[in-house]
Every structure is written in C-alpha cells, then in structure tokens.
PDB file of N, CA and C in Angstrom:
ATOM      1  N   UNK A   1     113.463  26.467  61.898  1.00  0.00           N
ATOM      2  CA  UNK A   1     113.890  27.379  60.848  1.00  0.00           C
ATOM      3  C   UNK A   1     115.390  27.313  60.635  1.00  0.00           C
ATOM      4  N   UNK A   2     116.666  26.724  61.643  1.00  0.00           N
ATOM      5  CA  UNK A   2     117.732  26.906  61.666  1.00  0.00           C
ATOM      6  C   UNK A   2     117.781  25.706  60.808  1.00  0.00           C
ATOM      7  N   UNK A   3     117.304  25.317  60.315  1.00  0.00           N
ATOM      8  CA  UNK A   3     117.617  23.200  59.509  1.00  0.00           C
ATOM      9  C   UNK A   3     117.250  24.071  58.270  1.00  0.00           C
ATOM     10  N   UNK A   4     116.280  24.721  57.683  1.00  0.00           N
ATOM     11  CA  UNK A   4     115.655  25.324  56.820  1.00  0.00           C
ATOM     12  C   UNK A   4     116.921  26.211  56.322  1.00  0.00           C
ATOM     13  N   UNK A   5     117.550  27.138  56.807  1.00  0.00           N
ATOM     14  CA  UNK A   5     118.341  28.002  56.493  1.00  0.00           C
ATOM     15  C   UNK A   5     120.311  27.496  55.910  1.00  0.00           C
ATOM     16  N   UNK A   6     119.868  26.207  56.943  1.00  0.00           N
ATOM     17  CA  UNK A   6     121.380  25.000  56.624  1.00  0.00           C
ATOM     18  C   UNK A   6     121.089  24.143  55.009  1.00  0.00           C
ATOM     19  N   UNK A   7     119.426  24.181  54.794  1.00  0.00           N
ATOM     20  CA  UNK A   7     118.868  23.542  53.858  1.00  0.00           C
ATOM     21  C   UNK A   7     118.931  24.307  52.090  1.00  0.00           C
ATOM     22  N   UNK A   8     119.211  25.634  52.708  1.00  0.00           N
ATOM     23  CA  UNK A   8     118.449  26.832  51.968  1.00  0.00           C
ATOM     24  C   UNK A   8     118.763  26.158  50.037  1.00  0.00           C
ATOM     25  N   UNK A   9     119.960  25.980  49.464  1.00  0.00           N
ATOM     26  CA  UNK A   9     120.193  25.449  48.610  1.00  0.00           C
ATOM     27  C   UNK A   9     118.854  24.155  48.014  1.00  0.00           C
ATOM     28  N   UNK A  10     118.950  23.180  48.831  1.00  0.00           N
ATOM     29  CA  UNK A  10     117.507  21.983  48.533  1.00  0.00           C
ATOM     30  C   UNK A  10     116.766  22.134  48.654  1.00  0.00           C
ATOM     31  N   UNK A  11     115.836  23.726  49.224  1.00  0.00           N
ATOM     32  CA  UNK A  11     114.617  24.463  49.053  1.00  0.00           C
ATOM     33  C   UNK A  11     114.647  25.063  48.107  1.00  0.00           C
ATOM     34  N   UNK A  12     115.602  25.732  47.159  1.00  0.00           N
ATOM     35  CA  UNK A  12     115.621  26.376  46.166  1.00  0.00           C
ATOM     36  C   UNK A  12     115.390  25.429  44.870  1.00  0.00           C
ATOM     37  N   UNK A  13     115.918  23.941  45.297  1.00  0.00           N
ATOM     38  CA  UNK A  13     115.938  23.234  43.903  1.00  0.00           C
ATOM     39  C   UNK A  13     114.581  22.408  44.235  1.00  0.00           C
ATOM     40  N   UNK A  14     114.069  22.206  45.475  1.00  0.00           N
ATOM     41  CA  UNK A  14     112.501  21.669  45.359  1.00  0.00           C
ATOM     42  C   UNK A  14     111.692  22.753  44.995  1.00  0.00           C
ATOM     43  N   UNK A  15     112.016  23.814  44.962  1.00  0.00           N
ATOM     44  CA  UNK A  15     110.939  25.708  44.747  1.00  0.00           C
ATOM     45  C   UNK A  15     111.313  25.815  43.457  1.00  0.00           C
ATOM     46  N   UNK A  16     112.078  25.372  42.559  1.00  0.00           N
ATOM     47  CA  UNK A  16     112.504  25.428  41.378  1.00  0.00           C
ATOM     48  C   UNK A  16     111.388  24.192  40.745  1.00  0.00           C
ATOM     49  N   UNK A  17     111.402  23.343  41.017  1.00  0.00           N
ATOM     50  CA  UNK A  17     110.674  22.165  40.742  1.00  0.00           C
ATOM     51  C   UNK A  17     109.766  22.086  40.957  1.00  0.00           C
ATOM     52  N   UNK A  18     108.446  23.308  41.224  1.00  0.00           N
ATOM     53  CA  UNK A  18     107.348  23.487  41.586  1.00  0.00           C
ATOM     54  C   UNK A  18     106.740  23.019  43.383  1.00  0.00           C
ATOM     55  N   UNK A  19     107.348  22.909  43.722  1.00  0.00           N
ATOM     56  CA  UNK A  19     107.004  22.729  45.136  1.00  0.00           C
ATOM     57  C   UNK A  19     107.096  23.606  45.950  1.00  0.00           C
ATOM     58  N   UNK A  20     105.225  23.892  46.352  1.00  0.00           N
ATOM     59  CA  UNK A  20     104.803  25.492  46.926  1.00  0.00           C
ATOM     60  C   UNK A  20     105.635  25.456  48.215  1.00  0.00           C
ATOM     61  N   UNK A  21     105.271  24.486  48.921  1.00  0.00           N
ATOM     62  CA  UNK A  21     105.609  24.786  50.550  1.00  0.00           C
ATOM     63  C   UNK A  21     107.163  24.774  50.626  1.00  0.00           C
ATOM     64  N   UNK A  22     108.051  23.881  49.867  1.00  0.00           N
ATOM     65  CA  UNK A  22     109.959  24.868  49.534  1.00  0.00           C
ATOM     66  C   UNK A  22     109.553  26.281  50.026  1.00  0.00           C
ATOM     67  N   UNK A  23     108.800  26.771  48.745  1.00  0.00           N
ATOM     68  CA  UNK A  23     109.018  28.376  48.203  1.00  0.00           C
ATOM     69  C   UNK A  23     108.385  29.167  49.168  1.00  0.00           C
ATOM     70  N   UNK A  24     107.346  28.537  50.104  1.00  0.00           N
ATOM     71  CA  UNK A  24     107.334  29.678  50.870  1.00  0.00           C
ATOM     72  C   UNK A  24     107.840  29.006  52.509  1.00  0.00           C
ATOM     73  N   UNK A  25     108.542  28.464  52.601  1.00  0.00           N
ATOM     74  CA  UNK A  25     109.345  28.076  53.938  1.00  0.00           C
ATOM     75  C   UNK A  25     110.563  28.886  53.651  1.00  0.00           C
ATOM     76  N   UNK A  26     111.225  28.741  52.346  1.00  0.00           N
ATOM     77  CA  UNK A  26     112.022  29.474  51.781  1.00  0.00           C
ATOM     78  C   UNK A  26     112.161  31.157  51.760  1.00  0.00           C
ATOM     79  N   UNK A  27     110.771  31.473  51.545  1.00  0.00           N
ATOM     80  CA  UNK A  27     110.425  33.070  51.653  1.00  0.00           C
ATOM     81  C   UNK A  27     110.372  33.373  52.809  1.00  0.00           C
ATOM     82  N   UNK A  28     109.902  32.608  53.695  1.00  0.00           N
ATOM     83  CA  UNK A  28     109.463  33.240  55.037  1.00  0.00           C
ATOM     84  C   UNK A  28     110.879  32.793  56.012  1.00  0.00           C
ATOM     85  N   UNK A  29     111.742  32.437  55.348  1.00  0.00           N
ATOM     86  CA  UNK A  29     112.936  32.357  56.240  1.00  0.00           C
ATOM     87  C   UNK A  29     113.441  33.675  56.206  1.00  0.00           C
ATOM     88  N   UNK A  30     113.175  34.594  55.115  1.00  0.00           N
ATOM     89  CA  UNK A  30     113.730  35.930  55.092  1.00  0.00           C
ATOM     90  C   UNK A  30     112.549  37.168  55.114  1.00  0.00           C
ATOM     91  N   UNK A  31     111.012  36.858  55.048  1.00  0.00           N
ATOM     92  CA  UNK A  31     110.858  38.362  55.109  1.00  0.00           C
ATOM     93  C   UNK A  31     111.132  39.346  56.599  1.00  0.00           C
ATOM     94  N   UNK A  32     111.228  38.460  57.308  1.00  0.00           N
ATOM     95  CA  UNK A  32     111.504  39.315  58.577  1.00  0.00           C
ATOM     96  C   UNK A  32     112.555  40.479  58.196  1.00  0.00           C
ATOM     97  N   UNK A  33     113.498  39.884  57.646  1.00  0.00           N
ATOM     98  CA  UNK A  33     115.211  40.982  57.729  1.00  0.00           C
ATOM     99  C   UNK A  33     114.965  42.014  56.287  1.00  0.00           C
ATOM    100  N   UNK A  34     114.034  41.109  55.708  1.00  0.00           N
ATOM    101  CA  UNK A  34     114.017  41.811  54.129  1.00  0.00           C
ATOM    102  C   UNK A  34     113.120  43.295  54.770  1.00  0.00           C
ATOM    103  N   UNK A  35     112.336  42.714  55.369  1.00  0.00           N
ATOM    104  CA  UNK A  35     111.266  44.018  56.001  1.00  0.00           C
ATOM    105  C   UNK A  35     111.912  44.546  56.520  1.00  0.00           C
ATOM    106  N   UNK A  36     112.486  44.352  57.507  1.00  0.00           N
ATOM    107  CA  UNK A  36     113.350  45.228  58.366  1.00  0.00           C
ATOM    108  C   UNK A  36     114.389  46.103  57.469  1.00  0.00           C
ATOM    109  N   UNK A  37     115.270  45.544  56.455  1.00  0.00           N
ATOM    110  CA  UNK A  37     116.145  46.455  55.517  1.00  0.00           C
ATOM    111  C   UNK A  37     115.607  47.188  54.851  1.00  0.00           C
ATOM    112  N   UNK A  38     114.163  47.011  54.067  1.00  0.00           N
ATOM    113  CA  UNK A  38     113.243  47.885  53.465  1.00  0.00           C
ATOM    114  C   UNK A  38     113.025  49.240  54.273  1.00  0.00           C
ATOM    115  N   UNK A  39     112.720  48.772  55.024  1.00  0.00           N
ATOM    116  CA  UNK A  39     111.773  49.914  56.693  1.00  0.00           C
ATOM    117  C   UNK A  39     112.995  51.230  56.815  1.00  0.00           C
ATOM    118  N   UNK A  40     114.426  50.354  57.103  1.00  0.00           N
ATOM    119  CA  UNK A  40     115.672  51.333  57.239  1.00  0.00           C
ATOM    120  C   UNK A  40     115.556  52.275  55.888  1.00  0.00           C
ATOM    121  N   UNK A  41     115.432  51.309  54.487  1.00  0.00           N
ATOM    122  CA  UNK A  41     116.273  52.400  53.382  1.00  0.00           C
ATOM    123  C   UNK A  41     115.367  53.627  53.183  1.00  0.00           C
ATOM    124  N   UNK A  42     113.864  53.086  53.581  1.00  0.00           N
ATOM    125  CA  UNK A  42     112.483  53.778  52.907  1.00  0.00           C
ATOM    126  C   UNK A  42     111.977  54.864  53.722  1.00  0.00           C
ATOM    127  N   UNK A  43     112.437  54.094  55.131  1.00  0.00           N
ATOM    128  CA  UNK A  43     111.701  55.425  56.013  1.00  0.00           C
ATOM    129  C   UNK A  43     110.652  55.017  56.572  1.00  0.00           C
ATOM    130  N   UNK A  44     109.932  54.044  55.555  1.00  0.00           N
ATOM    131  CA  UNK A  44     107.972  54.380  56.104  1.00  0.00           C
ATOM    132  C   UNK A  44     108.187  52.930  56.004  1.00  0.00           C
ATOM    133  N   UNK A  45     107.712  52.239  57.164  1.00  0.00           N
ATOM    134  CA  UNK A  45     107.263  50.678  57.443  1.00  0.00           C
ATOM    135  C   UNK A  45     106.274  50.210  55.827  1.00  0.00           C
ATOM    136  N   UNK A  46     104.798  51.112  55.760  1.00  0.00           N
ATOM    137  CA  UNK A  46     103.807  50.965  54.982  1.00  0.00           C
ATOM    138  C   UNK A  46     104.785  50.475  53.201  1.00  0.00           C
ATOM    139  N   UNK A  47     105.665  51.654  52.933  1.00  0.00           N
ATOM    140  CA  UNK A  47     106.016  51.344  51.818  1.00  0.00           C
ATOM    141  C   UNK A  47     106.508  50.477  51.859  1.00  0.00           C
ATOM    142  N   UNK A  48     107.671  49.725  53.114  1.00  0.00           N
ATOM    143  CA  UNK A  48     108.592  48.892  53.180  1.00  0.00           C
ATOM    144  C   UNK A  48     107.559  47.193  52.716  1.00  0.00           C
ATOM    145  N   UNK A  49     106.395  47.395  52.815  1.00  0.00           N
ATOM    146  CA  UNK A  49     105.632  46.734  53.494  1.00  0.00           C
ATOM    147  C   UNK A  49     105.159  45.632  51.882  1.00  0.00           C
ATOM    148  N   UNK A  50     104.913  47.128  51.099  1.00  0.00           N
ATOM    149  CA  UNK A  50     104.254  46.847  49.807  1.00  0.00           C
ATOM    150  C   UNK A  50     105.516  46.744  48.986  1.00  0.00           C
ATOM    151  N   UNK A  51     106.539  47.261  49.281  1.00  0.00           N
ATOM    152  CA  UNK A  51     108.205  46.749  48.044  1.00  0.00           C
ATOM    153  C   UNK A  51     108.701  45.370  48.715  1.00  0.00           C
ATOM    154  N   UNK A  52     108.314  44.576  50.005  1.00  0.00           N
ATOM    155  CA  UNK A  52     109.061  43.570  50.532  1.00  0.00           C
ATOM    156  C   UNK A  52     107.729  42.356  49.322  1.00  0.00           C
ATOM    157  N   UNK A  53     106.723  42.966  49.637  1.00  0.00           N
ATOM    158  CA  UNK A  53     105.718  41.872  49.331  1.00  0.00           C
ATOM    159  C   UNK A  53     105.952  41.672  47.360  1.00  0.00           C
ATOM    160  N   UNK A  54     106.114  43.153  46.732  1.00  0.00           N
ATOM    161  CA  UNK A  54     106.411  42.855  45.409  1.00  0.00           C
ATOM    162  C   UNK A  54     107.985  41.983  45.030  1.00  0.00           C
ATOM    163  N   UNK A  55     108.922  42.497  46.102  1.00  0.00           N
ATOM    164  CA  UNK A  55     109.969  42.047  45.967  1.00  0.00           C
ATOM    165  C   UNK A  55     110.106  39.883  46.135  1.00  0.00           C
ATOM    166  N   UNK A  56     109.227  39.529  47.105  1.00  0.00           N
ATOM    167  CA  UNK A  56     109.115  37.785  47.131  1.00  0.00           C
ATOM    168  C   UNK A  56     108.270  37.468  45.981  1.00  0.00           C
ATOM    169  N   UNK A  57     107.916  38.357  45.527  1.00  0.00           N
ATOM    170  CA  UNK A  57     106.502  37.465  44.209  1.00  0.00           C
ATOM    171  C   UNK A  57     107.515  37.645  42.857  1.00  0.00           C
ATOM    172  N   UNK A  58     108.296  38.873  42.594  1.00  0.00           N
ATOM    173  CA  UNK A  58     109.386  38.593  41.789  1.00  0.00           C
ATOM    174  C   UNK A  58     110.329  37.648  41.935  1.00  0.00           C
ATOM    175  N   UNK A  59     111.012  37.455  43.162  1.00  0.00           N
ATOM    176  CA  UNK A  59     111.816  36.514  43.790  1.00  0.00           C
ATOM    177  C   UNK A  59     111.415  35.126  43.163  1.00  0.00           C
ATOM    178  N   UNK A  60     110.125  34.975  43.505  1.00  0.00           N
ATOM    179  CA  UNK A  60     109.563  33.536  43.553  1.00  0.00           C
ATOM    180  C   UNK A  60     109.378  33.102  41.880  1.00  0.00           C
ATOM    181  N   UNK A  61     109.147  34.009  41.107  1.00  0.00           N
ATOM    182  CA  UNK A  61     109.007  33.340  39.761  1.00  0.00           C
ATOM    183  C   UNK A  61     110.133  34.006  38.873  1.00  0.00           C
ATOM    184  N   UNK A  62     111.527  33.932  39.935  1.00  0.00           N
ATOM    185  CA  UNK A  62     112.716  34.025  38.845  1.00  0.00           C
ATOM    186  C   UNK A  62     113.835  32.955  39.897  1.00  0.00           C
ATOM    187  N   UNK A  63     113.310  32.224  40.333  1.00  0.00           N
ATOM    188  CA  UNK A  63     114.318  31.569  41.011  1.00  0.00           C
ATOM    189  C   UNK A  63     115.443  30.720  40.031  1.00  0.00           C
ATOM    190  N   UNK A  64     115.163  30.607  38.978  1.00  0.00           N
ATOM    191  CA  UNK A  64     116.107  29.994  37.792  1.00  0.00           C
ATOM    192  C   UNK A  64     117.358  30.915  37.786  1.00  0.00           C
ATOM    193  N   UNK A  65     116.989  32.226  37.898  1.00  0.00           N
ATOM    194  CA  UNK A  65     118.054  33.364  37.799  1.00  0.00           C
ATOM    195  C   UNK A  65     118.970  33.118  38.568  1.00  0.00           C
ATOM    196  N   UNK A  66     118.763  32.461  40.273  1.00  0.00           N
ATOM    197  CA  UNK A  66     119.280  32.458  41.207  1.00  0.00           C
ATOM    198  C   UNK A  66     120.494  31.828  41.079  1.00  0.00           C
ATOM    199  N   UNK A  67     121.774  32.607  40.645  1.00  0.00           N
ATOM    200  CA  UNK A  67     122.919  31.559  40.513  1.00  0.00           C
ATOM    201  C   UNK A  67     123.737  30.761  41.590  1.00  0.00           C
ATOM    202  N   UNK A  68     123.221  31.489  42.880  1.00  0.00           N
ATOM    203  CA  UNK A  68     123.900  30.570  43.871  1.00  0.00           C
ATOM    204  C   UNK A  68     123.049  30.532  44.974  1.00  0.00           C
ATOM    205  N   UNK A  69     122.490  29.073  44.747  1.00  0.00           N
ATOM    206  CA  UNK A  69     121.570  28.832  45.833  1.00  0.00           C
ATOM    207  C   UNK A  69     121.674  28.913  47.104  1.00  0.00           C
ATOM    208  N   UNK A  70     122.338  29.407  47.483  1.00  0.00           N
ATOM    209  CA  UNK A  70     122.666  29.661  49.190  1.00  0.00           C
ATOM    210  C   UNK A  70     122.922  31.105  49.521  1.00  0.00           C
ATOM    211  N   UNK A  71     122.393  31.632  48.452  1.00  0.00           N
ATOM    212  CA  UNK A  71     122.892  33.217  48.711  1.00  0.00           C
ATOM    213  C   UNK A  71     121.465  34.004  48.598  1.00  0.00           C
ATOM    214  N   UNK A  72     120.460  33.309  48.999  1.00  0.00           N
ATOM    215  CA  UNK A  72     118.863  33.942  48.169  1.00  0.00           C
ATOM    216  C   UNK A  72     119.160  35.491  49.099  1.00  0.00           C
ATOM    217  N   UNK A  73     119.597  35.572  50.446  1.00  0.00           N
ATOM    218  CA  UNK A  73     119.286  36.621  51.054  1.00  0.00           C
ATOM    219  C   UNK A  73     119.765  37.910  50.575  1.00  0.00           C
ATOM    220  N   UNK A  74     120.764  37.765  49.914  1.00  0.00           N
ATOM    221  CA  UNK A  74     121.803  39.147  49.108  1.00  0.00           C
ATOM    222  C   UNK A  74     120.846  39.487  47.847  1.00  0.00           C
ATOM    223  N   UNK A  75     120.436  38.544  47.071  1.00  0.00           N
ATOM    224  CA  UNK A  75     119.575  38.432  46.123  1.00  0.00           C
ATOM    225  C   UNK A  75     118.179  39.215  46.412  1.00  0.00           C
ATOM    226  N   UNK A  76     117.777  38.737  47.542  1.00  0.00           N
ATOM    227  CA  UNK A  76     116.550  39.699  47.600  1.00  0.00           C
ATOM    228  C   UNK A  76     116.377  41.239  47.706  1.00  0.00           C
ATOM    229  N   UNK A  77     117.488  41.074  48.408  1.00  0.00           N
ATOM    230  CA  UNK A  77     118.039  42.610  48.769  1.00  0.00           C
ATOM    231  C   UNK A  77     118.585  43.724  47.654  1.00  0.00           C
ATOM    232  N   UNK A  78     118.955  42.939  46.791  1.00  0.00           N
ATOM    233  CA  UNK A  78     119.287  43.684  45.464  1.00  0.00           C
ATOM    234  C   UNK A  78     117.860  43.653  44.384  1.00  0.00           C
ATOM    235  N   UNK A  79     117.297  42.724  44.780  1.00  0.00           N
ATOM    236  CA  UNK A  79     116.061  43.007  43.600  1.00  0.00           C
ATOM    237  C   UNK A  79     114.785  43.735  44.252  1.00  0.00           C
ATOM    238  N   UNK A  80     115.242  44.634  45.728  1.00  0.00           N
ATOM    239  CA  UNK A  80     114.352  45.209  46.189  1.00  0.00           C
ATOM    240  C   UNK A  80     114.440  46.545  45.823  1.00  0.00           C
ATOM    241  N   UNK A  81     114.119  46.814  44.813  1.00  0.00           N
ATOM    242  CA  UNK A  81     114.236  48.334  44.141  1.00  0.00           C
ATOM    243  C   UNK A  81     112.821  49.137  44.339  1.00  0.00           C
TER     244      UNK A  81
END
C-alpha cells in the first residue's frame, strides 16, 4: 500500500481512464482514515459508515474534478458532507 500511496497521482489517471482496480486500490488506500474522520465529526460509527460509503461513490465518478492528483485525501474529506 506504501508504493500505492507514492503512486497515488498514476492511479488517479489509470481511474480516470476507466480502470476499476486503479479506483478501488485508490479508494481503499483511504477509507480507513476517511471512516475514522467521519466516526470523530458524526458521533455514531453507523452514520459514519453510510456518509464514508456515499462519499467514495461520489468521489469515484467525479475524479475529473480532482485538480491535484496527489491530494485525493483532503478532497474526500471535504466532499464528505
């Protein structure tokens, strides 16, 4: 996962280019912390649980938006509303 995270930029432009397993080597490099920041703001694991999971399926079909490919983790975190 540490080659993956040095990679994170050339997973975004193969996950951009339709290539599933990028996008979710890519996702799953972060739901751990994304869950975990959810869990803190929300209170309840359960909700954290169901806004982390809506939050990667938005993630995943706006990655064009993503203006700086090495930054997906700040990104998720802000589109976790």
């Amino acid at each position: 996962m540490a080659d993956d995270a040095r990679n994170e930029p050339h997973l975004v432009a193969r996950a951009r280019a339709g290539d599933r397993q990028a996008l979710d080597t890519l996702l799953a490099a972060h739901v751990g912390r994304l869950q975990r920041f959810l869990t803190t703001m929300l209170g309840c694991p359960e909700r954290a649980a169901d806004v982390c999971q809506d939050t990667l399926q938005r993630a995943s079909t706006r990655l064009d938006q993503l203006t700086d490919a090495g930054r997906i983790e700040g990104a998720l975190e802000c589109r976790a509303d």
